[in-house]
N, C-alpha and C. Protein backbone atom coordinates (compact mmCIF):
# COMPACT_ATOMS: atom_id res chain seq x y z
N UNK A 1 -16.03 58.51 109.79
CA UNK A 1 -14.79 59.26 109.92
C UNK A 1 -15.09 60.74 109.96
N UNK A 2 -14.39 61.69 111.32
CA UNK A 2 -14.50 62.60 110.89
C UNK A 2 -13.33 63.34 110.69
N UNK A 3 -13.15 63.76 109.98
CA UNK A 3 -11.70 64.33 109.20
C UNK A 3 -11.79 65.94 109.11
N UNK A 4 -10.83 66.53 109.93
CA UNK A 4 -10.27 68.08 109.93
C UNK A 4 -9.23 68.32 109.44
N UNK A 5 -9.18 69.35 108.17
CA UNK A 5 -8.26 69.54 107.21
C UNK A 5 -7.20 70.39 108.18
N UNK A 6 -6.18 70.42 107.73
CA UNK A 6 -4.89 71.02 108.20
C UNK A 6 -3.80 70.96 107.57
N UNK A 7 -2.59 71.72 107.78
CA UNK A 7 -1.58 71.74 106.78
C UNK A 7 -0.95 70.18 106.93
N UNK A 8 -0.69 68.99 105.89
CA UNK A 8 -0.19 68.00 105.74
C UNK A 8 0.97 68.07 104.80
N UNK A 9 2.42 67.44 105.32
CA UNK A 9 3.42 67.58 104.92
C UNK A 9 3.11 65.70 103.82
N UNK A 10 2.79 66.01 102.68
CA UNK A 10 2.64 64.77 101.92
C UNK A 10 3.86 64.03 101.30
N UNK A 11 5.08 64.63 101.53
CA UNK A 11 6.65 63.78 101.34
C UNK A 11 6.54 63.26 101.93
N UNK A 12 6.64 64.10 103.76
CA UNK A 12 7.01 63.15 104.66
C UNK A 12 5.90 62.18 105.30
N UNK A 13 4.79 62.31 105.03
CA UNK A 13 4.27 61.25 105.35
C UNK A 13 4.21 59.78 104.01
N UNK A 14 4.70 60.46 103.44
CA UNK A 14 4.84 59.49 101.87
C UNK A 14 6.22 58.52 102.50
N UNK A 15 6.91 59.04 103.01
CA UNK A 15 8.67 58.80 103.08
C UNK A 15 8.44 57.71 104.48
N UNK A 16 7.59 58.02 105.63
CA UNK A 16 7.22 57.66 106.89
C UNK A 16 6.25 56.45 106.30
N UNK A 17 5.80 56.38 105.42
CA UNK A 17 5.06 55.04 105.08
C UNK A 17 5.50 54.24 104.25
N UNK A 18 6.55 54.44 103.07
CA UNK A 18 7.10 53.83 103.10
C UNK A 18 8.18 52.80 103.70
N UNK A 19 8.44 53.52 105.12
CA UNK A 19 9.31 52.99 106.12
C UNK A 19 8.65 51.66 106.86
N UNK A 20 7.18 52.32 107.11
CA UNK A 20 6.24 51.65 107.28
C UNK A 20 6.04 50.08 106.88
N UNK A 21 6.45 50.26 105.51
CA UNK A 21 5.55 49.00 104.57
C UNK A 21 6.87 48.27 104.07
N UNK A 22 8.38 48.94 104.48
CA UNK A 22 9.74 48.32 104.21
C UNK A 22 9.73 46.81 104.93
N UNK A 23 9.48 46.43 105.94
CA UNK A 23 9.48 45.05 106.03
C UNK A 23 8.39 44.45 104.94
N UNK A 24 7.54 44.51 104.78
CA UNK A 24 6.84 43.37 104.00
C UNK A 24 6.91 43.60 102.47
N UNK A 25 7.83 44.45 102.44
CA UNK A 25 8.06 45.00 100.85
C UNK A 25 9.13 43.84 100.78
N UNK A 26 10.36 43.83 101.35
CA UNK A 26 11.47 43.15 101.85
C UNK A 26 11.15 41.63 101.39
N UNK A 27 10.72 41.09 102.41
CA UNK A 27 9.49 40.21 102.56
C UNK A 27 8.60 39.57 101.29
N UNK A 28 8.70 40.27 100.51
CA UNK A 28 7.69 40.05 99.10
C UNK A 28 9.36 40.10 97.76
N UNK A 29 10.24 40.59 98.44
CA UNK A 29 10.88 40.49 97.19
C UNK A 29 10.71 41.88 96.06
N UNK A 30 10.15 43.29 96.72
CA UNK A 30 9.51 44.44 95.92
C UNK A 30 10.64 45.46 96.72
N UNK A 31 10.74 45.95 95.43
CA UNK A 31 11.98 47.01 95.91
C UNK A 31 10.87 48.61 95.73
N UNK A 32 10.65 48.66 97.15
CA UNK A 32 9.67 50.16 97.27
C UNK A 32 10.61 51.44 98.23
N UNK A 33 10.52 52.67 97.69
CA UNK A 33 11.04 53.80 97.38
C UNK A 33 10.01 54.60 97.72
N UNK A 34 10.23 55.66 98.40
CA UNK A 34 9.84 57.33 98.08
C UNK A 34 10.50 58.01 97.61
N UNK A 35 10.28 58.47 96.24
CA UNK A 35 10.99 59.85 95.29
C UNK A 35 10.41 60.75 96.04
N UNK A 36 11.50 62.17 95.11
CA UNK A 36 10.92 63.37 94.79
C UNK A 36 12.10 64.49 96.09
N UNK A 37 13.08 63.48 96.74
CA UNK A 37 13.47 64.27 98.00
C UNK A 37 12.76 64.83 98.81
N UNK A 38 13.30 65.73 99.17
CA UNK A 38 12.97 66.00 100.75
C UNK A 38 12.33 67.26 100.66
N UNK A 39 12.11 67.88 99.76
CA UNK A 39 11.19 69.08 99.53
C UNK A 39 9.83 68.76 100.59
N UNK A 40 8.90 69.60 101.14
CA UNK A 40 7.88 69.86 101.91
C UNK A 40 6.84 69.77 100.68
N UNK A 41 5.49 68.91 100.20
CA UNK A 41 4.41 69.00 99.93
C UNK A 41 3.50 69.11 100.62
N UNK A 42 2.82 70.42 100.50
CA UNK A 42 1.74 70.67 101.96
C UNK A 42 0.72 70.39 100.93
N UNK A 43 -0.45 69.87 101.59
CA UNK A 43 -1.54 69.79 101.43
C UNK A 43 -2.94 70.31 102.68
N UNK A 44 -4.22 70.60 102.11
CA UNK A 44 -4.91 70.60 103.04
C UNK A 44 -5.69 69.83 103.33
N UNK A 45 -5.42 69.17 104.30
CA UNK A 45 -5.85 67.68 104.30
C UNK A 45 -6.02 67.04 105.62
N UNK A 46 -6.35 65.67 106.38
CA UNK A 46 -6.61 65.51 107.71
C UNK A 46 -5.22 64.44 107.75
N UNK A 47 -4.15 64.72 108.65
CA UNK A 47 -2.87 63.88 108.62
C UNK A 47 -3.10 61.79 108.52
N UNK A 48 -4.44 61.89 109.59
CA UNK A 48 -5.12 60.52 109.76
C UNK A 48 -5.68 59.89 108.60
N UNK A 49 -6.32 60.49 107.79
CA UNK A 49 -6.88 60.68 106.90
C UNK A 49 -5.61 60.07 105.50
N UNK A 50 -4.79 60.91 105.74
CA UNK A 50 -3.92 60.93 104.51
C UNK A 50 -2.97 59.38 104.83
N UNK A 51 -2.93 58.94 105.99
CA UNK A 51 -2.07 58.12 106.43
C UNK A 51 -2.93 56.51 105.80
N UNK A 52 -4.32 56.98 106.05
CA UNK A 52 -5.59 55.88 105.30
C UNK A 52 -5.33 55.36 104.44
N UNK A 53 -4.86 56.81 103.31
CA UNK A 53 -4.70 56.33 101.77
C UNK A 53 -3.66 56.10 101.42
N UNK A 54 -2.62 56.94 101.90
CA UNK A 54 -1.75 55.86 101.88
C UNK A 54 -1.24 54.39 101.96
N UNK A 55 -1.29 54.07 103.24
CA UNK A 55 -1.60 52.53 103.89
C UNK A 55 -2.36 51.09 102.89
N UNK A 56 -3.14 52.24 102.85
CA UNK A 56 -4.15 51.17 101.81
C UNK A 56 -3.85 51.19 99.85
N UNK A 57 -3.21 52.62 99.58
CA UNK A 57 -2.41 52.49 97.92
C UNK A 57 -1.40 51.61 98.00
N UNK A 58 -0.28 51.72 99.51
CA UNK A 58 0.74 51.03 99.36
C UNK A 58 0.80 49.45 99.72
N UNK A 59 -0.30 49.48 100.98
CA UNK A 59 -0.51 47.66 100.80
C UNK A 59 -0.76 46.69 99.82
N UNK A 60 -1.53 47.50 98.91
CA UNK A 60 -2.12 46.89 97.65
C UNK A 60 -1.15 46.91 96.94
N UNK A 61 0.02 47.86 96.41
CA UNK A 61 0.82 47.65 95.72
C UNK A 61 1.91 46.55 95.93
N UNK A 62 2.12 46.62 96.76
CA UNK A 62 2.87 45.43 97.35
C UNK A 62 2.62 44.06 97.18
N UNK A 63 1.42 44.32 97.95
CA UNK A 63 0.49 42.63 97.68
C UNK A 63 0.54 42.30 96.01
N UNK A 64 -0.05 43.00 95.41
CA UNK A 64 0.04 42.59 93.96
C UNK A 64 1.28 43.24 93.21
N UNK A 65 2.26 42.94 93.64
CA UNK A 65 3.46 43.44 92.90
C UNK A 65 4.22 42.33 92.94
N UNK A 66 4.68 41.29 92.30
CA UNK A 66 5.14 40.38 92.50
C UNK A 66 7.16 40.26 92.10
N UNK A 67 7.86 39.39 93.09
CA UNK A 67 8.95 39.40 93.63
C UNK A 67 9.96 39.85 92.39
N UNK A 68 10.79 40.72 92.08
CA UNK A 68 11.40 41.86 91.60
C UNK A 68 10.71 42.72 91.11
N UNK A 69 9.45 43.13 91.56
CA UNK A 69 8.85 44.43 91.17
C UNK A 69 8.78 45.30 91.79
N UNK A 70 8.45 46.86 91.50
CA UNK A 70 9.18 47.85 92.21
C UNK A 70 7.92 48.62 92.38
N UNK A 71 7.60 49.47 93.78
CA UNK A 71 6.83 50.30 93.79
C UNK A 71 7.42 51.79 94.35
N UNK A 72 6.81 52.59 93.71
CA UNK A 72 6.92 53.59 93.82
C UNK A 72 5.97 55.44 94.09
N UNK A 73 6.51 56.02 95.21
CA UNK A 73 5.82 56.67 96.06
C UNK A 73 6.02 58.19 95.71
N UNK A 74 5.25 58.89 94.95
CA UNK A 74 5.82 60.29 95.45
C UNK A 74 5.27 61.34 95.64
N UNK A 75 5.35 62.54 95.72
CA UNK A 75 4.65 63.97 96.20
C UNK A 75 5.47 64.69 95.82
N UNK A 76 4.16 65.79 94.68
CA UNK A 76 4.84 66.54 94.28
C UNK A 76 3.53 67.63 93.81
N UNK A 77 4.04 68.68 93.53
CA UNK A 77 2.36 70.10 93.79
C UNK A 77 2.35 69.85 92.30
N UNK A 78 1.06 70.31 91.34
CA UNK A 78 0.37 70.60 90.35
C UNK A 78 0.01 72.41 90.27
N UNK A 79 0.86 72.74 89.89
CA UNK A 79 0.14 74.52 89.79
C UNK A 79 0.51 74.56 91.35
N UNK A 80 -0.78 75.48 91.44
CA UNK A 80 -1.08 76.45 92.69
C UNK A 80 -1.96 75.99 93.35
N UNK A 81 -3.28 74.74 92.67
CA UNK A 81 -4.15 74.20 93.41
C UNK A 81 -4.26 72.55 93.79
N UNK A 82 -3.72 71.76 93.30
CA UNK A 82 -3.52 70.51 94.06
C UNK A 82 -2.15 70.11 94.62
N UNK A 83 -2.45 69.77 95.51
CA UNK A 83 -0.58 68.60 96.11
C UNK A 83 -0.97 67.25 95.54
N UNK A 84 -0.45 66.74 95.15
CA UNK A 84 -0.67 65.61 94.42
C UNK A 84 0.18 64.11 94.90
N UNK A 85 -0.29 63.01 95.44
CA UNK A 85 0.48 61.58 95.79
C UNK A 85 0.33 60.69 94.69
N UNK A 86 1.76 60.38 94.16
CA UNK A 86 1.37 59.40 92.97
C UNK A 86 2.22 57.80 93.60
N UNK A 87 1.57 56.69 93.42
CA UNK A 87 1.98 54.97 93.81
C UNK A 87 1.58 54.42 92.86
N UNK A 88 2.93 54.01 92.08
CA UNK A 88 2.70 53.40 90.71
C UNK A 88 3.96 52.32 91.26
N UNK A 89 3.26 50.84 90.58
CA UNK A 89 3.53 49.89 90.94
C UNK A 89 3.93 49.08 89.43
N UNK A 90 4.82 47.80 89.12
CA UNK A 90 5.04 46.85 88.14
C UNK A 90 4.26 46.25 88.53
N UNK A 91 3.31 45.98 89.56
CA UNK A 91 2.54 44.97 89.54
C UNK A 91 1.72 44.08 88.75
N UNK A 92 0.47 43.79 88.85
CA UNK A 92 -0.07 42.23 88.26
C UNK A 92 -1.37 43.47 87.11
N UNK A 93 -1.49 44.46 87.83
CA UNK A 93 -2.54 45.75 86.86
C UNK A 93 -3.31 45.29 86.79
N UNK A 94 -4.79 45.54 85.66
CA UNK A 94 -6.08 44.94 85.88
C UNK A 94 -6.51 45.65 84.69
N UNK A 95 -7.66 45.40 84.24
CA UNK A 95 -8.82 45.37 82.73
C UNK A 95 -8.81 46.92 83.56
N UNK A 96 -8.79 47.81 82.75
CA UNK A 96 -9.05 49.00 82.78
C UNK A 96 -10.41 49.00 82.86
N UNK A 97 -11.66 48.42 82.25
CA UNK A 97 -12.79 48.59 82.19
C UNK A 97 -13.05 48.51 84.18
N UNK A 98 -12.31 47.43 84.89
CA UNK A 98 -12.79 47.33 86.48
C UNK A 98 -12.47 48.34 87.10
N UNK A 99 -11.49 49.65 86.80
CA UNK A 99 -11.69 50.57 87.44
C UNK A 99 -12.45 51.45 87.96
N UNK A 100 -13.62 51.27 87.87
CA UNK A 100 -14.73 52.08 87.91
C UNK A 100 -15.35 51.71 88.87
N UNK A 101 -15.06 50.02 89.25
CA UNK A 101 -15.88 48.89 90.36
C UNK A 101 -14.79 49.19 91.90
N UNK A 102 -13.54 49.58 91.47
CA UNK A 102 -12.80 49.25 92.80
C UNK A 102 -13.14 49.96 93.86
N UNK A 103 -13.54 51.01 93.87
CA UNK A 103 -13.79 52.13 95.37
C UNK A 103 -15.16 51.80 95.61
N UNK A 104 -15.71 50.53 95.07
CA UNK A 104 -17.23 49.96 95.62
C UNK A 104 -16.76 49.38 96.38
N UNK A 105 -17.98 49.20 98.07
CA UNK A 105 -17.28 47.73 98.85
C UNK A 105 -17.34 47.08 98.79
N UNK A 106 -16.26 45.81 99.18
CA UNK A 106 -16.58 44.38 98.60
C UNK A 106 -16.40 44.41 97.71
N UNK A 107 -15.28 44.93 96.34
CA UNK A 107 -15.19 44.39 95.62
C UNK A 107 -13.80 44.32 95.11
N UNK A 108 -13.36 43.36 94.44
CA UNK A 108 -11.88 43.02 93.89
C UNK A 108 -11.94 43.24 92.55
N UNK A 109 -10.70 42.86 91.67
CA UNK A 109 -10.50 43.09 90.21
C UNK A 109 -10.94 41.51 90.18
N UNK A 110 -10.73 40.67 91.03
CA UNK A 110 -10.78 39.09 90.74
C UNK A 110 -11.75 38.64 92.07
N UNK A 111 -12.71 38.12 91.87
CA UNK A 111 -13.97 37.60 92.85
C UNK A 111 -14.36 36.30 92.77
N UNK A 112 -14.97 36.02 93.63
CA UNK A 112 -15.12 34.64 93.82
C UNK A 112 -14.34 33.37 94.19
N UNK A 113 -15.06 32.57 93.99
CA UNK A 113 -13.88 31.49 95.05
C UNK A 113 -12.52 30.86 93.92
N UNK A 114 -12.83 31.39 92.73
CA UNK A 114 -11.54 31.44 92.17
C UNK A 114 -9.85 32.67 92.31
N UNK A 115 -10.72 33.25 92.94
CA UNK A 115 -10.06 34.62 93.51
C UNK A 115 -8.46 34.01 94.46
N UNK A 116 -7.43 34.84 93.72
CA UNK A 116 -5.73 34.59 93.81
C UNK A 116 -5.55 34.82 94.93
N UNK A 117 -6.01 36.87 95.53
CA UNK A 117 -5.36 37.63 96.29
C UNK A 117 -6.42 37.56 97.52
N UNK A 118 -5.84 37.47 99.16
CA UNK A 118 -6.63 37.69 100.27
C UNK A 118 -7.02 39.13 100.71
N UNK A 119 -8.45 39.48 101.03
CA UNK A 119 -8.71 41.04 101.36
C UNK A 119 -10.47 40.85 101.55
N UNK A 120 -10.31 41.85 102.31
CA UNK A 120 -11.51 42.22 102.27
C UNK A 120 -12.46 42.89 100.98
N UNK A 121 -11.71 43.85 100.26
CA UNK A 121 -12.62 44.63 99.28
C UNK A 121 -12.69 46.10 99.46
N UNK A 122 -12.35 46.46 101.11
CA UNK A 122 -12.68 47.09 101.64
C UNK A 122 -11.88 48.74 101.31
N UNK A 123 -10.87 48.62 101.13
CA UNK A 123 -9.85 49.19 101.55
C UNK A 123 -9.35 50.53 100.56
N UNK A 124 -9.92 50.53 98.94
CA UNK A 124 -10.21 51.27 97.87
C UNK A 124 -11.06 52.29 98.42
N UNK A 125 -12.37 51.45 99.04
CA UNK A 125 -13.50 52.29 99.24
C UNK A 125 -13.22 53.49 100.58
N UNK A 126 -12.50 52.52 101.62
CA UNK A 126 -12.66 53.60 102.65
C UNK A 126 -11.77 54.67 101.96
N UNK A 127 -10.62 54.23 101.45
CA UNK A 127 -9.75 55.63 101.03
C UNK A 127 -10.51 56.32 100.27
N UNK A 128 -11.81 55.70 98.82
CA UNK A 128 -12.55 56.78 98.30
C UNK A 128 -13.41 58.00 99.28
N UNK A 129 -13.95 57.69 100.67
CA UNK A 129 -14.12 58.20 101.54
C UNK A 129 -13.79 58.95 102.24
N UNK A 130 -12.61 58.87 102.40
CA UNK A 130 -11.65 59.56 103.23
C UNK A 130 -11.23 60.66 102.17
N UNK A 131 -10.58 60.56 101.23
CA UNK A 131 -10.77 61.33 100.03
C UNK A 131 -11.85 62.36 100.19
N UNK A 132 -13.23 62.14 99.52
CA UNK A 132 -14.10 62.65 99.66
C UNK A 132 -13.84 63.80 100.87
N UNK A 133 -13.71 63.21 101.92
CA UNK A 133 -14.42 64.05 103.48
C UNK A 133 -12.85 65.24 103.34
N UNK A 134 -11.91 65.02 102.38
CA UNK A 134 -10.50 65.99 102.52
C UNK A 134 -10.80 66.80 101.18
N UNK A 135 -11.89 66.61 100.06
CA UNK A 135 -12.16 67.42 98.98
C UNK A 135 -10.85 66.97 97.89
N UNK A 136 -10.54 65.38 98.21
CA UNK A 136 -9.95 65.28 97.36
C UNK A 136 -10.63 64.07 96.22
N UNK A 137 -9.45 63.69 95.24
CA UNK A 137 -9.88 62.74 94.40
C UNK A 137 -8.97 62.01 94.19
N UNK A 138 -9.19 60.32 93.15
CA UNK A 138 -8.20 59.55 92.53
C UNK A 138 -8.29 58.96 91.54
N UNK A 139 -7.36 58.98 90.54
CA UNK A 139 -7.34 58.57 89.64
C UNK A 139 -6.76 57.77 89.31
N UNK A 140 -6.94 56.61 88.26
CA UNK A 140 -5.93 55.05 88.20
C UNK A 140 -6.07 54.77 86.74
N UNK A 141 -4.49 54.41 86.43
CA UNK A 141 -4.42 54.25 85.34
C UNK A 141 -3.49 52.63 85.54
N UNK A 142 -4.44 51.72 84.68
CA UNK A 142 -3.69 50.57 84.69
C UNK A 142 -3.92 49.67 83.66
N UNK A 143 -3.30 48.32 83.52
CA UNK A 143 -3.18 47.81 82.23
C UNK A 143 -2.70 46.47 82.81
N UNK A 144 -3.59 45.19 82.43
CA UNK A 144 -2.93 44.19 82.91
C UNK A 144 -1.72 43.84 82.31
N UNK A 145 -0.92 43.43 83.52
CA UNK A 145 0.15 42.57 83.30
C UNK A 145 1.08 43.54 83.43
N UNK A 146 1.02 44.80 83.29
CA UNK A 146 1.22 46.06 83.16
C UNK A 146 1.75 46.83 84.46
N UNK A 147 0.87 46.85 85.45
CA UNK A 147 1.15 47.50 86.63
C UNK A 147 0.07 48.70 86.64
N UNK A 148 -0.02 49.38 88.10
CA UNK A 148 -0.69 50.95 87.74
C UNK A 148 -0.40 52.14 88.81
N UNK A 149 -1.15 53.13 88.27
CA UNK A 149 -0.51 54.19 88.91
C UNK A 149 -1.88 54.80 89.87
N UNK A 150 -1.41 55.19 90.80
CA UNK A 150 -2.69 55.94 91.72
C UNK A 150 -2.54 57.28 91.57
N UNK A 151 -2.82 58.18 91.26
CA UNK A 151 -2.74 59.49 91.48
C UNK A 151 -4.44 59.97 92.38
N UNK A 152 -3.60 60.76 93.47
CA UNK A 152 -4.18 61.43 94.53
C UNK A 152 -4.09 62.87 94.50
N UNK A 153 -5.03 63.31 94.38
CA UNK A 153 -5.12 64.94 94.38
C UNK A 153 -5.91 65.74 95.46
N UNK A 154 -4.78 66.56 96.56
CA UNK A 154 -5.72 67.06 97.66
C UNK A 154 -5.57 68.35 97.32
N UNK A 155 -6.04 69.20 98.06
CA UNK A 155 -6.21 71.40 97.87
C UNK A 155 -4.66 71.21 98.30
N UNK A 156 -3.95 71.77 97.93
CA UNK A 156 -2.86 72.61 98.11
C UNK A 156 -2.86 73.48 99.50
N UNK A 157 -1.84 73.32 100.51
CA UNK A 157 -2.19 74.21 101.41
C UNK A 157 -0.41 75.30 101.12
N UNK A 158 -0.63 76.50 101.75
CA UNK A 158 0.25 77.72 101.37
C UNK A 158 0.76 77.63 102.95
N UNK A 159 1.87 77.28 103.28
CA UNK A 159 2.31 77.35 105.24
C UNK A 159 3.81 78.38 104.68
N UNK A 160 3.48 79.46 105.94
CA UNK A 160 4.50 80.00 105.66
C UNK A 160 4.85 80.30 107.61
N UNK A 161 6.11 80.41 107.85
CA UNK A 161 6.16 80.14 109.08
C UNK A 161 5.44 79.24 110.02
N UNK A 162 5.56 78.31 109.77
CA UNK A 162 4.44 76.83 110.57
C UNK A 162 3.23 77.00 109.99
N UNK A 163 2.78 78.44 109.69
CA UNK A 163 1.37 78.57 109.66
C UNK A 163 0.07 78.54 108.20
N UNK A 164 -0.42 77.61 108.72
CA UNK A 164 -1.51 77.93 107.21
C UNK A 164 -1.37 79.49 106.78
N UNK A 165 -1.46 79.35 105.63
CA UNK A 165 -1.79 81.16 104.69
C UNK A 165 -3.03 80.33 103.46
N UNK A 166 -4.12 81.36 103.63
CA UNK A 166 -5.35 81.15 102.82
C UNK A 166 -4.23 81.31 101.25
């Protein structure tokens, strides 16, 4: 992947993927939302890029969120230096200790041929990647039975008239 940072509006692509993932949310019985209104979160970040991690926080939430559980999407700045995406889910959650294994490839919270959920493995990792190549990071806080939360932290971008400002 090669990824060129630029001003990224992280509501609306938060709000645009949720729209996205509304049929199979539907579909699953998961009542999924973008907070936070309609305020502009810029980030500096690659739009393709951001659409990655998204795609792949919110599929997963879904998939393991089981029928009246709710996920939830939002963007909102930290200070002056991160824009921040948070997808916190009621879902099925996991041993806090496996957090450390998920952005490896190939790997699940549950493996082997006893394994519940269908996937590749894949999909943690490329977003840890994609991440990386935007100078960002993620953090997960979860708890079985519990549900969890993704927090995404990219540079903050400053747009004033359309235009990036350092």
């Amino acid at each position: 992947m090669n990824l060129a940072p630029e001003p990224v509006d992280l509501a609306a692509e938060a709000e645009k993927t949720v729209q996205e993932f509304a049929p199979q949310a539907r579909d699953a019985g998961v009542d999924l939302a973008a907070e936070g209104g309609q305020d502009a979160v810029w980030a500096r970040a690659d739009e393709g890029g951001v659409q990655i991690v998204l795609r792949n926080l919110l599929s997963n939430a879904v998939k393991y969120t089981g029928e009246g559980g709710t996920v939830r999407v939002s963007a909102r700045t930290d200070g002056k230096q991160d824009a921040v995406l948070e997808v916190v889910d009621t879902g099925i959650g996991m041993d806090p200790a496996r957090v450390e294994d998920l952005f490896e490839p190939f790997r699940q919270e549950s493996e082997g041929l006893a394994r519940e959920y269908e996937g590749t493995g894949l999909g943690l990792a490329v977003t840890w990647k994609a991440l990386q190549q935007m100078e960002g990071s993620v953090e997960v806080e979860t708890e079985k039975g519990e549900g969890s939360c993704f927090t995404v932290r990219l540079p903050a971008a400053r747009v004033e008239n359309g235009l990036d400002e350092p």
